[in-house]
C-alpha atoms as a PDB file:
ATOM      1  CA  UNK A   1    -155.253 -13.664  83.941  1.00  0.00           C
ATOM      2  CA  UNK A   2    -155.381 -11.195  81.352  1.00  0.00           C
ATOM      3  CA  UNK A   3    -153.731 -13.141  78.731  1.00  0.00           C
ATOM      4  CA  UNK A   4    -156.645 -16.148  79.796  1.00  0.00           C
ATOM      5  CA  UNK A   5    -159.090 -14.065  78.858  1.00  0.00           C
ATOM      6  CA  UNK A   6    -158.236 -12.826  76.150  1.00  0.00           C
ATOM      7  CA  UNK A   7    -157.603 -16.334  75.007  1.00  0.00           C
ATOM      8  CA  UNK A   8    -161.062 -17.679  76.219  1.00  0.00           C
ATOM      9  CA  UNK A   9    -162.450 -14.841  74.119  1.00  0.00           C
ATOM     10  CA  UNK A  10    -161.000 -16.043  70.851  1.00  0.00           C
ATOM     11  CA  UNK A  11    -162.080 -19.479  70.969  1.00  0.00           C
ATOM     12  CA  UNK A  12    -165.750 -18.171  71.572  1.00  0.00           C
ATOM     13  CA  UNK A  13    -165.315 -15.984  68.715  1.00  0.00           C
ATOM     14  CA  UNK A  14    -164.673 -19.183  66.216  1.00  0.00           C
ATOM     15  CA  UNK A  15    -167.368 -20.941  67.976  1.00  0.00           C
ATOM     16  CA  UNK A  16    -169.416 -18.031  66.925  1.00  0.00           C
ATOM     17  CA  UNK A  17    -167.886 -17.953  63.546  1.00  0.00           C
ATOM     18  CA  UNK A  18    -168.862 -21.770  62.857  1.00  0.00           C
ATOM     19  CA  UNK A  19    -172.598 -21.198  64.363  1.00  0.00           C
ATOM     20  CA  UNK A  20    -173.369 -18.364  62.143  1.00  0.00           C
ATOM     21  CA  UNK A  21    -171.642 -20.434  59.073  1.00  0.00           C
ATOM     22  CA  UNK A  22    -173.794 -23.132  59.702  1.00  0.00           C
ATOM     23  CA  UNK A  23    -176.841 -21.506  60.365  1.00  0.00           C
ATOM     24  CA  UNK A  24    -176.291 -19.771  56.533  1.00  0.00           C
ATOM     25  CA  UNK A  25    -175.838 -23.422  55.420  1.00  0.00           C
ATOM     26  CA  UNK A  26    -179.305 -24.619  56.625  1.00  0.00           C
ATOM     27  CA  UNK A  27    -181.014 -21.841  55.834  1.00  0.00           C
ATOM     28  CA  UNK A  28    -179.918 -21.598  52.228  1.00  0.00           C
ATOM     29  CA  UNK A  29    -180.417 -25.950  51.929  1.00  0.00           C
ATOM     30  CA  UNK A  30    -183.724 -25.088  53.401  1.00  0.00           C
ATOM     31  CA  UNK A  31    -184.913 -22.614  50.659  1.00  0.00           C
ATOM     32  CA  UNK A  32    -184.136 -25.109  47.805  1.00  0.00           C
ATOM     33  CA  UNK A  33    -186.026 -27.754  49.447  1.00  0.00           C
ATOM     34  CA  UNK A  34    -189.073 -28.910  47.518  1.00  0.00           C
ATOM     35  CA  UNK A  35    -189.871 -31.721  50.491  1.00  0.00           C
ATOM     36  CA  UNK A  36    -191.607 -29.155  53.147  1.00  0.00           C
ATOM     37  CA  UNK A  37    -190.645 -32.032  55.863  1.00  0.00           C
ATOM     38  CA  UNK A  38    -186.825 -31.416  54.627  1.00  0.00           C
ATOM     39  CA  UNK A  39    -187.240 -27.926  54.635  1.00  0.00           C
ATOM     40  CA  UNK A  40    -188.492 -27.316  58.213  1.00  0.00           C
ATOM     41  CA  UNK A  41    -186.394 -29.485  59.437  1.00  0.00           C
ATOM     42  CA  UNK A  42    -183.740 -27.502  57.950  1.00  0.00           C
ATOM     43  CA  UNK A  43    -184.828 -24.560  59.125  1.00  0.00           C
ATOM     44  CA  UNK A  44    -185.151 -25.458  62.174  1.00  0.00           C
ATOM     45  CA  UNK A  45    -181.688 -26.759  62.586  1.00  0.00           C
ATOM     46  CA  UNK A  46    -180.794 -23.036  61.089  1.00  0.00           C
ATOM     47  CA  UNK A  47    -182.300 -21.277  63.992  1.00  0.00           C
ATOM     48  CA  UNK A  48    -181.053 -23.868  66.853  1.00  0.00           C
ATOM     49  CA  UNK A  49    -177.905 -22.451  65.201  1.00  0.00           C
ATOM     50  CA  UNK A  50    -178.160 -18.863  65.260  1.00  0.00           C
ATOM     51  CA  UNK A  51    -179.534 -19.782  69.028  1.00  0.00           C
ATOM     52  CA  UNK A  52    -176.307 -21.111  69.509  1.00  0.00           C
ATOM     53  CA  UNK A  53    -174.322 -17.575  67.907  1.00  0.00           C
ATOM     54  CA  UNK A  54    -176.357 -15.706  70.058  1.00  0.00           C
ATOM     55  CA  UNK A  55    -175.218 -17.103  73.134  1.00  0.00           C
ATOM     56  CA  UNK A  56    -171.799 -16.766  72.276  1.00  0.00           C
ATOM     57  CA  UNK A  57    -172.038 -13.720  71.659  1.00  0.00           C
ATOM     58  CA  UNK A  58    -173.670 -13.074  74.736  1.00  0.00           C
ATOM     59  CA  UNK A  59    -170.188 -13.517  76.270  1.00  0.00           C
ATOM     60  CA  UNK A  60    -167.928 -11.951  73.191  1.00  0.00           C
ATOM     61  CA  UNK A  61    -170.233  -8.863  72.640  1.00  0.00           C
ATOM     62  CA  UNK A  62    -169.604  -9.134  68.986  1.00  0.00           C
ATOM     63  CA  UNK A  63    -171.058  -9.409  65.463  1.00  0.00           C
ATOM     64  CA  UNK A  64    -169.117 -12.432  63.737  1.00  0.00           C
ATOM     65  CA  UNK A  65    -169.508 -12.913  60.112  1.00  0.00           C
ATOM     66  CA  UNK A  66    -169.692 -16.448  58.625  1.00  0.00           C
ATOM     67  CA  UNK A  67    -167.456 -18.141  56.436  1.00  0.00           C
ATOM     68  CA  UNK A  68    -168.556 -17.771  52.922  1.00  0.00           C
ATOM     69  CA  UNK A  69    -165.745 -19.851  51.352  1.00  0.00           C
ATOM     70  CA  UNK A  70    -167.209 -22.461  53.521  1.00  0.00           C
ATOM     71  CA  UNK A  71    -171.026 -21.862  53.169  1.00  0.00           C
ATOM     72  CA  UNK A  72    -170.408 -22.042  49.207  1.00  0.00           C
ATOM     73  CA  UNK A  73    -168.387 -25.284  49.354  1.00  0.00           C
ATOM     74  CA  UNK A  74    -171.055 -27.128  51.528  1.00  0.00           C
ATOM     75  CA  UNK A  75    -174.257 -25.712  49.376  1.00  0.00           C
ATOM     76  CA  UNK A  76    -172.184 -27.278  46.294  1.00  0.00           C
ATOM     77  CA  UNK A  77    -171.038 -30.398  48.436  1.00  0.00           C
ATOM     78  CA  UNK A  78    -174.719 -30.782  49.180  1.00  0.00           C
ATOM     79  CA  UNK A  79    -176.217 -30.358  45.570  1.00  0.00           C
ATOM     80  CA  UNK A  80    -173.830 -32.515  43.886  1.00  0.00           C
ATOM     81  CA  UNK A  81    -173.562 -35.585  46.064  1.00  0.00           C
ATOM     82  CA  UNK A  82    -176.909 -35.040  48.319  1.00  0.00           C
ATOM     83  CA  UNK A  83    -178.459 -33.167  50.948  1.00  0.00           C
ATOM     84  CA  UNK A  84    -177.570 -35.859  53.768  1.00  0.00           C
ATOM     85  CA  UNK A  85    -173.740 -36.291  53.037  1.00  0.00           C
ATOM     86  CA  UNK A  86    -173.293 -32.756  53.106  1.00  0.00           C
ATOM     87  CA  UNK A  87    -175.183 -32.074  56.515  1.00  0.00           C
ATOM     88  CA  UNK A  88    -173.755 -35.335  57.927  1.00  0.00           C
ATOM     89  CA  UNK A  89    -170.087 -34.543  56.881  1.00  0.00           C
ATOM     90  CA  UNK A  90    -170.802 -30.745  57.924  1.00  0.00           C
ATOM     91  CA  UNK A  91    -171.330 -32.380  61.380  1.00  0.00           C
ATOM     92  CA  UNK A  92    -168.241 -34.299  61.356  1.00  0.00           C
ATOM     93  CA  UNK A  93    -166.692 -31.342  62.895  1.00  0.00           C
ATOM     94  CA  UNK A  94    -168.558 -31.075  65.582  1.00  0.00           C
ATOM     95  CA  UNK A  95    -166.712 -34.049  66.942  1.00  0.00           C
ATOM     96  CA  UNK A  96    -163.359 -31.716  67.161  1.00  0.00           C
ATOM     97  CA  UNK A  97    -165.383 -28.864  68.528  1.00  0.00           C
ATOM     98  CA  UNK A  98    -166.801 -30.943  71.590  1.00  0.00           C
ATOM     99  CA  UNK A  99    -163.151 -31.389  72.734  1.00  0.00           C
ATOM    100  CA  UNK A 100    -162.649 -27.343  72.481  1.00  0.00           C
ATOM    101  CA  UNK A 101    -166.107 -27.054  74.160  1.00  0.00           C
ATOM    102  CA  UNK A 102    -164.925 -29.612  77.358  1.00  0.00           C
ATOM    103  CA  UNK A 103    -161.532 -27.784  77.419  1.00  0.00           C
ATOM    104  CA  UNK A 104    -163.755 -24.319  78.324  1.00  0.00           C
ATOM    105  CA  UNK A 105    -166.777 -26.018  80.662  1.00  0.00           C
ATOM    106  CA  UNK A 106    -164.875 -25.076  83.795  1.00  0.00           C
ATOM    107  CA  UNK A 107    -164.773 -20.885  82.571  1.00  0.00           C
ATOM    108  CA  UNK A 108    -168.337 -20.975  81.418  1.00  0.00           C
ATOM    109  CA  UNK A 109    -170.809 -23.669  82.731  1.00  0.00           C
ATOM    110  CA  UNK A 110    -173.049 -23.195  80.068  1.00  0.00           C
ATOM    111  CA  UNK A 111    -170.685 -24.753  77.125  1.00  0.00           C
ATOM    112  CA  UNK A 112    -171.599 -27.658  77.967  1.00  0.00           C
ATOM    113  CA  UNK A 113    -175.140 -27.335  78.109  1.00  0.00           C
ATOM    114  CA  UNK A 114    -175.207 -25.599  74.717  1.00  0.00           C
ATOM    115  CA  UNK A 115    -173.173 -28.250  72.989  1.00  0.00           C
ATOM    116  CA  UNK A 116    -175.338 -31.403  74.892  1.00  0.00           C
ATOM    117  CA  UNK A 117    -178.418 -29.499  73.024  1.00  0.00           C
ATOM    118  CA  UNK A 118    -176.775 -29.013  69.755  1.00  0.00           C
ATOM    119  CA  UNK A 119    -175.434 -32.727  69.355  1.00  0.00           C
ATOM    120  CA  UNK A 120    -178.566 -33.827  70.788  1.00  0.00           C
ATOM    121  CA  UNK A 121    -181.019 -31.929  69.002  1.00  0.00           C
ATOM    122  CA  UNK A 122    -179.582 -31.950  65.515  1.00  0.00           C
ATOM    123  CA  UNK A 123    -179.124 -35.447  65.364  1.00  0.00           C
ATOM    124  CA  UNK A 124    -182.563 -36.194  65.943  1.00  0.00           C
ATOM    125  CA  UNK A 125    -183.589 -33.764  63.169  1.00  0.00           C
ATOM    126  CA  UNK A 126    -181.078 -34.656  60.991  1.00  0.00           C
ATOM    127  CA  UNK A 127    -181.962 -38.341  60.978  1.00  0.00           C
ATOM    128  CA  UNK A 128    -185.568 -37.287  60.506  1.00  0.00           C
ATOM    129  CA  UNK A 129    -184.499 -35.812  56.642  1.00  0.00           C
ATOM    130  CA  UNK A 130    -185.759 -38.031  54.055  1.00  0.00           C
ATOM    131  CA  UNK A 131    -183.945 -38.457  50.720  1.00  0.00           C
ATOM    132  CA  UNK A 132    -184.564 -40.355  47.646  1.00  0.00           C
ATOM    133  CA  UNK A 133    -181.208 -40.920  46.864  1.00  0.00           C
ATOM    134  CA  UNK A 134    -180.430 -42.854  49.897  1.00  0.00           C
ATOM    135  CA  UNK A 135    -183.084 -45.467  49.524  1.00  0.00           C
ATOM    136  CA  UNK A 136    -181.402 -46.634  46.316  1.00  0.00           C
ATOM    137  CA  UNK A 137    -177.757 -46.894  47.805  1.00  0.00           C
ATOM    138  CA  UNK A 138    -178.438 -51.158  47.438  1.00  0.00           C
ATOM    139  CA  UNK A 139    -178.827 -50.181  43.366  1.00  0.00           C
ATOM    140  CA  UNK A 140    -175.912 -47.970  43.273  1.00  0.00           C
ATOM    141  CA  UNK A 141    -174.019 -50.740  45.199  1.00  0.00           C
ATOM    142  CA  UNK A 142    -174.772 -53.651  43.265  1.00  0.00           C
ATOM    143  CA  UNK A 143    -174.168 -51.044  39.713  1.00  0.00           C
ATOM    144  CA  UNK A 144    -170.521 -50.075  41.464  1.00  0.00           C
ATOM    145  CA  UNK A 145    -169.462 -53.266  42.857  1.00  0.00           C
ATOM    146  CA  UNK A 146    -170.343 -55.711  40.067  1.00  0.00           C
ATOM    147  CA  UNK A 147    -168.443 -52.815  37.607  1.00  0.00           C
ATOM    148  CA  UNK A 148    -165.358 -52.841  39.691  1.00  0.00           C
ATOM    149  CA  UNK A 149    -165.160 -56.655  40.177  1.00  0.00           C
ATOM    150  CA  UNK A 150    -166.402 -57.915  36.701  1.00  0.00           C
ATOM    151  CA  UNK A 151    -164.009 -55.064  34.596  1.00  0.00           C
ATOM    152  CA  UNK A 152    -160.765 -55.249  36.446  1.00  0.00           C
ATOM    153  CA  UNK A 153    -161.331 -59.268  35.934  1.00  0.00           C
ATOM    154  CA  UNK A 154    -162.227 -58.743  32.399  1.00  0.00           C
ATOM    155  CA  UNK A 155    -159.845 -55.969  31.589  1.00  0.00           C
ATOM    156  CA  UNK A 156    -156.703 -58.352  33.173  1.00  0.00           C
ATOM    157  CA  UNK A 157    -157.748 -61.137  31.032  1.00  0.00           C
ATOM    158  CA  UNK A 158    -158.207 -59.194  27.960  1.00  0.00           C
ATOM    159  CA  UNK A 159    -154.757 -57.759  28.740  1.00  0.00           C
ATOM    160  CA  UNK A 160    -153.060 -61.145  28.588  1.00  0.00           C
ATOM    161  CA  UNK A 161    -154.723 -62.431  25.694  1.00  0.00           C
ATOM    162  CA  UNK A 162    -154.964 -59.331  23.393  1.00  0.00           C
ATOM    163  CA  UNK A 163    -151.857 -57.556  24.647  1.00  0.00           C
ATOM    164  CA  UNK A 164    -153.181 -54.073  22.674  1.00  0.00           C
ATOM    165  CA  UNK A 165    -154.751 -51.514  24.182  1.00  0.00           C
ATOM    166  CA  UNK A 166    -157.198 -50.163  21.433  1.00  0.00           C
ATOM    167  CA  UNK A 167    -158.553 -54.019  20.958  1.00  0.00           C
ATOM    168  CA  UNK A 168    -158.794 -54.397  25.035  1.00  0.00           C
ATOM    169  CA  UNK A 169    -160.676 -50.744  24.896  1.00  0.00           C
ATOM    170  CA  UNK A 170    -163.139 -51.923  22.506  1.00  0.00           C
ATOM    171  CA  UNK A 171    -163.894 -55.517  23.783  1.00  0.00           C
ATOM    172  CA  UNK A 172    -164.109 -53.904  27.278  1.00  0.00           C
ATOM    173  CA  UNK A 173    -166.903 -51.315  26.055  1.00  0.00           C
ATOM    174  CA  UNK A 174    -168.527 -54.365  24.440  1.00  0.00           C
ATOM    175  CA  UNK A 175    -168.665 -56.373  27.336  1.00  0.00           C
ATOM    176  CA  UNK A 176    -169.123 -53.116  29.818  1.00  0.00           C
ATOM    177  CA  UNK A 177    -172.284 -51.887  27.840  1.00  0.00           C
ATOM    178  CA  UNK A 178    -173.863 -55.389  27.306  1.00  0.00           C
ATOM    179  CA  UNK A 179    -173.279 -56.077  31.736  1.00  0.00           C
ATOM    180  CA  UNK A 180    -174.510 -52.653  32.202  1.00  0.00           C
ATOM    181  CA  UNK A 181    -178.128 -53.243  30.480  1.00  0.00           C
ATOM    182  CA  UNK A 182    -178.357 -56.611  31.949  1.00  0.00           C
ATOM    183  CA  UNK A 183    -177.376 -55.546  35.395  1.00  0.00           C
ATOM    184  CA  UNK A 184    -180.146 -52.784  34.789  1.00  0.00           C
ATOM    185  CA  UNK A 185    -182.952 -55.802  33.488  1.00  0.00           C
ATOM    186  CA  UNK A 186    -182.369 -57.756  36.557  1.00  0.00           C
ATOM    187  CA  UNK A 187    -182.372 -55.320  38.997  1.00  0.00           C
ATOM    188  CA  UNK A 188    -185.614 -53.961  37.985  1.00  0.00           C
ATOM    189  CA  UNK A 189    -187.008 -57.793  37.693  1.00  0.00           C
ATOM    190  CA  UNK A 190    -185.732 -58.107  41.335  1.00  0.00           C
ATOM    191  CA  UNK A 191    -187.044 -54.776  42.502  1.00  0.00           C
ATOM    192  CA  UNK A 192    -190.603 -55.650  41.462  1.00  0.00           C
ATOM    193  CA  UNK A 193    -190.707 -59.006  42.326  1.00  0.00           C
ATOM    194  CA  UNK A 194    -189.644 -57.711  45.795  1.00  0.00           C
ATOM    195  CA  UNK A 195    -192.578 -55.429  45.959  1.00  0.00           C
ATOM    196  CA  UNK A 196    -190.997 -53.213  48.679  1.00  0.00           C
ATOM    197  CA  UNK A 197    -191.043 -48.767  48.349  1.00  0.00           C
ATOM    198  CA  UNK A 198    -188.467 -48.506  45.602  1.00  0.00           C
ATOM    199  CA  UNK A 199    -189.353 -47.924  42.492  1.00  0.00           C
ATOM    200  CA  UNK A 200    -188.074 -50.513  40.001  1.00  0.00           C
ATOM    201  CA  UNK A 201    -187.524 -48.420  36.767  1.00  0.00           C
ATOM    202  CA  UNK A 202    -185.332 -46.078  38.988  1.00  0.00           C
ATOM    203  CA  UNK A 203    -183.642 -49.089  40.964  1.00  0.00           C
ATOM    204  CA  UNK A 204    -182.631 -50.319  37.251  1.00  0.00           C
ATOM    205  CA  UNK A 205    -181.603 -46.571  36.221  1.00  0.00           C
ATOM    206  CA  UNK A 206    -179.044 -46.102  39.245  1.00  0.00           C
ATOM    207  CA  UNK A 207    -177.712 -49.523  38.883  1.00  0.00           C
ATOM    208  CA  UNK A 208    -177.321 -49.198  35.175  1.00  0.00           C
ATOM    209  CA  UNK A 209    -176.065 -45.702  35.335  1.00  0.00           C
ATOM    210  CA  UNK A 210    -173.150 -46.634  38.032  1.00  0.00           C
ATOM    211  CA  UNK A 211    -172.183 -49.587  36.112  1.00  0.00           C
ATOM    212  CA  UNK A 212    -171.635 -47.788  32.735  1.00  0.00           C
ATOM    213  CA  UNK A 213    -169.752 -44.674  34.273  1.00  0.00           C
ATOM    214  CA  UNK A 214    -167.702 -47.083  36.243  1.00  0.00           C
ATOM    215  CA  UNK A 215    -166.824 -49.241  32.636  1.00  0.00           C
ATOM    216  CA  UNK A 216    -166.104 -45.386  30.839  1.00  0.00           C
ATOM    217  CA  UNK A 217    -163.401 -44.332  34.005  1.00  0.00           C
ATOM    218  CA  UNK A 218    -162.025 -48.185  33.743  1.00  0.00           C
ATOM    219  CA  UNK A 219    -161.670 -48.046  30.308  1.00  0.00           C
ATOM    220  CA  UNK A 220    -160.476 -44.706  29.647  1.00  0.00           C
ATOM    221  CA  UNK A 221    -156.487 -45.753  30.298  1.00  0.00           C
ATOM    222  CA  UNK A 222    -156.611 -47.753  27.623  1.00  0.00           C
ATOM    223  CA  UNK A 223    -157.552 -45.438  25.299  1.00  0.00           C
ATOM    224  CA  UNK A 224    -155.191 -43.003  25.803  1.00  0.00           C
ATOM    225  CA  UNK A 225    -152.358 -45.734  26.225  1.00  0.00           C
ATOM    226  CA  UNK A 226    -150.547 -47.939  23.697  1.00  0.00           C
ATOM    227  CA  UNK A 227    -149.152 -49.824  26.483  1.00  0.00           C
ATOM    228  CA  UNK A 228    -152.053 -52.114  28.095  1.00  0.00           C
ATOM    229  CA  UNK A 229    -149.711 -53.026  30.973  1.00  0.00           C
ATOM    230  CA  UNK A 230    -149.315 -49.740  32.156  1.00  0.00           C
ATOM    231  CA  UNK A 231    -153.029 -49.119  31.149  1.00  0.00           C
ATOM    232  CA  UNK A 232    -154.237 -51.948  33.419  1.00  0.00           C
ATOM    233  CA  UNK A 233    -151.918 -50.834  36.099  1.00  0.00           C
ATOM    234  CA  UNK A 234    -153.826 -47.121  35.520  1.00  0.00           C
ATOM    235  CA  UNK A 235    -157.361 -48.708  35.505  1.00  0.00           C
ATOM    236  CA  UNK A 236    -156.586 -51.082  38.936  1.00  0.00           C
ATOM    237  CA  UNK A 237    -155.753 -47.652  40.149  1.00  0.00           C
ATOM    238  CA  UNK A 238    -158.962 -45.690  39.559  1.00  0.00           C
ATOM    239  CA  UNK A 239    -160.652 -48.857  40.629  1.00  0.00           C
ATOM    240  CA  UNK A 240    -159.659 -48.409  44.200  1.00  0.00           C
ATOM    241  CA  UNK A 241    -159.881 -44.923  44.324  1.00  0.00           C
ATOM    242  CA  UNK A 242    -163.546 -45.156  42.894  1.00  0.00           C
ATOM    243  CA  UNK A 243    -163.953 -47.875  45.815  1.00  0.00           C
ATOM    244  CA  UNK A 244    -162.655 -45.643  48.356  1.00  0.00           C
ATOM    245  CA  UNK A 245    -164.911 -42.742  47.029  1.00  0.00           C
ATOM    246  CA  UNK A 246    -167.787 -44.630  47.239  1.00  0.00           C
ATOM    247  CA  UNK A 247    -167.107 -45.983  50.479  1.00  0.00           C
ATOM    248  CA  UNK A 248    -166.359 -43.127  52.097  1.00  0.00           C
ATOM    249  CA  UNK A 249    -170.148 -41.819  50.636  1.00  0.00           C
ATOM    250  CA  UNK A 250    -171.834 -44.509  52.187  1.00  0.00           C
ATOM    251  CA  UNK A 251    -169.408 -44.137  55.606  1.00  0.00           C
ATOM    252  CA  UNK A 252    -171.143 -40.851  56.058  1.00  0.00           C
ATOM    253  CA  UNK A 253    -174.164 -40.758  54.731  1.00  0.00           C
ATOM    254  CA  UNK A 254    -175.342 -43.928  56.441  1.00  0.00           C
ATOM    255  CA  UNK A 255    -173.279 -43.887  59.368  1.00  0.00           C
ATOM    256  CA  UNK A 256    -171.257 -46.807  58.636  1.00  0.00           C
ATOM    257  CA  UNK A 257    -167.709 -48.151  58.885  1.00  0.00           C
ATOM    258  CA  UNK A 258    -165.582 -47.227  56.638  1.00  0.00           C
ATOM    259  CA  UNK A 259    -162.032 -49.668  56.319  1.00  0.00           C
ATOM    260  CA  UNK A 260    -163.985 -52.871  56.114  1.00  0.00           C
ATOM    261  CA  UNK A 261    -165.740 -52.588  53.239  1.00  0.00           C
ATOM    262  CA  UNK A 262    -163.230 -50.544  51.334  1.00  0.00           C
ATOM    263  CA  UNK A 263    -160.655 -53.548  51.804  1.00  0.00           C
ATOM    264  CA  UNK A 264    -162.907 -55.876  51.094  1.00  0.00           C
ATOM    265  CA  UNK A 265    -164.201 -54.171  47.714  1.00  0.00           C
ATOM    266  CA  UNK A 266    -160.164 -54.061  47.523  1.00  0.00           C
ATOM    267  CA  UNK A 267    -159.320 -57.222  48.214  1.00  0.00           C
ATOM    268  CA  UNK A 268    -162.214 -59.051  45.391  1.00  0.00           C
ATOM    269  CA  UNK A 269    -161.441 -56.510  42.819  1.00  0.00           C
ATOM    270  CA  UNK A 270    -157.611 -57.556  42.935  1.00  0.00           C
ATOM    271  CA  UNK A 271    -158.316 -61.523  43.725  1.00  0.00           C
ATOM    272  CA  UNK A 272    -160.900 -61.385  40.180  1.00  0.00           C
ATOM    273  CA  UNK A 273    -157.945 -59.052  38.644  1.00  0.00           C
ATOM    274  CA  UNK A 274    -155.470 -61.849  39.308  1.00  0.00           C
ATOM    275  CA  UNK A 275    -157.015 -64.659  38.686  1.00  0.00           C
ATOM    276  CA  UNK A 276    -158.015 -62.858  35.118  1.00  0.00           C
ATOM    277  CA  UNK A 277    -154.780 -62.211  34.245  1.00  0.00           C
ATOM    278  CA  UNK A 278    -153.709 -65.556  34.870  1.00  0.00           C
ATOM    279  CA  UNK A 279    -156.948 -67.418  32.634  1.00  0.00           C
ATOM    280  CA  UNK A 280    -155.741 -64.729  30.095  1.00  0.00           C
ATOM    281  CA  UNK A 281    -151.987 -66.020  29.661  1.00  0.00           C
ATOM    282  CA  UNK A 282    -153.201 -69.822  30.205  1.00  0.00           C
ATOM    283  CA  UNK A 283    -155.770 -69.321  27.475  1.00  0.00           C
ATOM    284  CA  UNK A 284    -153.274 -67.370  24.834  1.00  0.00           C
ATOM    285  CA  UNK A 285    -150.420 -70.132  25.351  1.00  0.00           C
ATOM    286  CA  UNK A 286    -152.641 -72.983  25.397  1.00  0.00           C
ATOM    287  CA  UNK A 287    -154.447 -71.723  22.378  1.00  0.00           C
ATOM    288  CA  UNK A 288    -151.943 -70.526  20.545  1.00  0.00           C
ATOM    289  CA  UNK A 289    -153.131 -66.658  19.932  1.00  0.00           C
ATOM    290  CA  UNK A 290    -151.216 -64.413  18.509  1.00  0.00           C
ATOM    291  CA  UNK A 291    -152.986 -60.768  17.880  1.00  0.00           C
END
């Protein structure tokens, strides 16, 4: 019996730990929030947590300090790739901690209770936070995806046909930069003949922004490579980690599936890759091209 409660105790002490982590996560977010909206919500979420420590602690009878390893990594999380994906993927975990919560519910009646509130409660909020970012996620879509699908093709072909990885390197950044400021020119044209909230000039920024960096990390193998096989083979390979990246983003930020799109984003880069390659050696025997 003794051994059961000494046990029970432990488990509400790194309940306690994760409250009081959390609510220093929120209340930090909150006081670098220009949006006031964001940053009551925020704080309120903060004190729903410390709520939450208290009553823990009701039971422990202890001060628990947070986690400031974790704290730090979710306030940089948070700054770097947005306020929403770090709260949302900060309350990925409370998925594992429900099943420690239902696996106490018959010791102390009130776990569940606290946890239906919390899930409840901060889900509302958190789906209340509005972020700028997050209404352009179409742009930064269309910027990533054409990137990914329109370089690897290009890239494959050039491979073929050029077989040198300086000449592939420049005619990539040639083609990359020119697709980048079109992409940019006809998403803004779209944007405004859509008239809808988003802002045209900064539709065509993101797009043309994600489609440039996404030409620099394709074309970066072959610049550091004299072999354009083993280049291309590099730059395939950053292209599906970039699409898994991304995807994973959007997975938690917007509450979407993840595997789907990823092998789909997979699957056309590789088919356009392919295909590339092929034109590429059909073009340089047919033609005759020797570089």
């Amino acid at each position: 019996m003794e051994l059961k409660k000494r046990s029970l105790l432990k488990k509400l002490e790194s309940y306690q730990k994760k409250e009081i982590t959390e609510h220093l996560i929120y209340s930090k977010l909150a006081k670098v929030q220009k949006d006031p909206k964001n940053r009551d919500i925020l704080e309120k979420i903060g004190k729903d947590e410390l709520a939450h420590y208290e009553g823990w602690k009701s039971y422990t009878k202890k001060e628990i300090a947070p986690s400031k390893l974790k704290t730090y990594l979710f306030l940089f999380i948070s700054r770097v790739f947005g306020l929403t994906f770090g709260i949302k993927l900060l309350e990925k975990g409370e998925e594992e901690a429900q099943k420690q919560y239902d696996g106490i519910k018959n010791d102390l009646p009130d776990a569940e209770r606290i946890v239906k509130d919390e899930n409840e409660h901060e889900a509302q909020l958190i789906n209340m936070i509005d972020e700028e970012r997050l209404k352009y996620v179409g742009s930064i879509v269309l910027g990533l995806s054409d990137a990914l699908v329109e370089l690897t093709g290009c890239l494959a072909g050039l491979t073929l046909a050029l077989q040198k990885s300086s000449l592939v390197a420049l005619s990539g950044l040639v083609v990359g930069v020119s697709a980048a400021l079109s992409m940019a020119v006809s998403e803004y044209l779209s944007t405004k003949a859509e008239e809808g909230e988003q802002n045209p000039l900064k539709s065509s920024i993101y797009t043309g922004i994600v489609y440039m960096v996404t030409v620099l990390f394709l074309v970066f193998p072959f610049l550091v490579s004299s072999n354009p096989y083993f280049s291309l083979l590099i730059s395939i390979l950053i292209a599906i980690l970039l699409i898994a990246i991304f995807n994973f983003y959007v997975s938690v930020a917007k509450d979407k599936g993840f595997f789907k799109p990823f092998i789909e984003m997979v699957l056309m880069s590789l088919a356009v890759a392919g295909i590339s390659f092929g034109v590429g050696y059909i073009l340089r025997e047919t033609m005759g091209i020797n570089v």
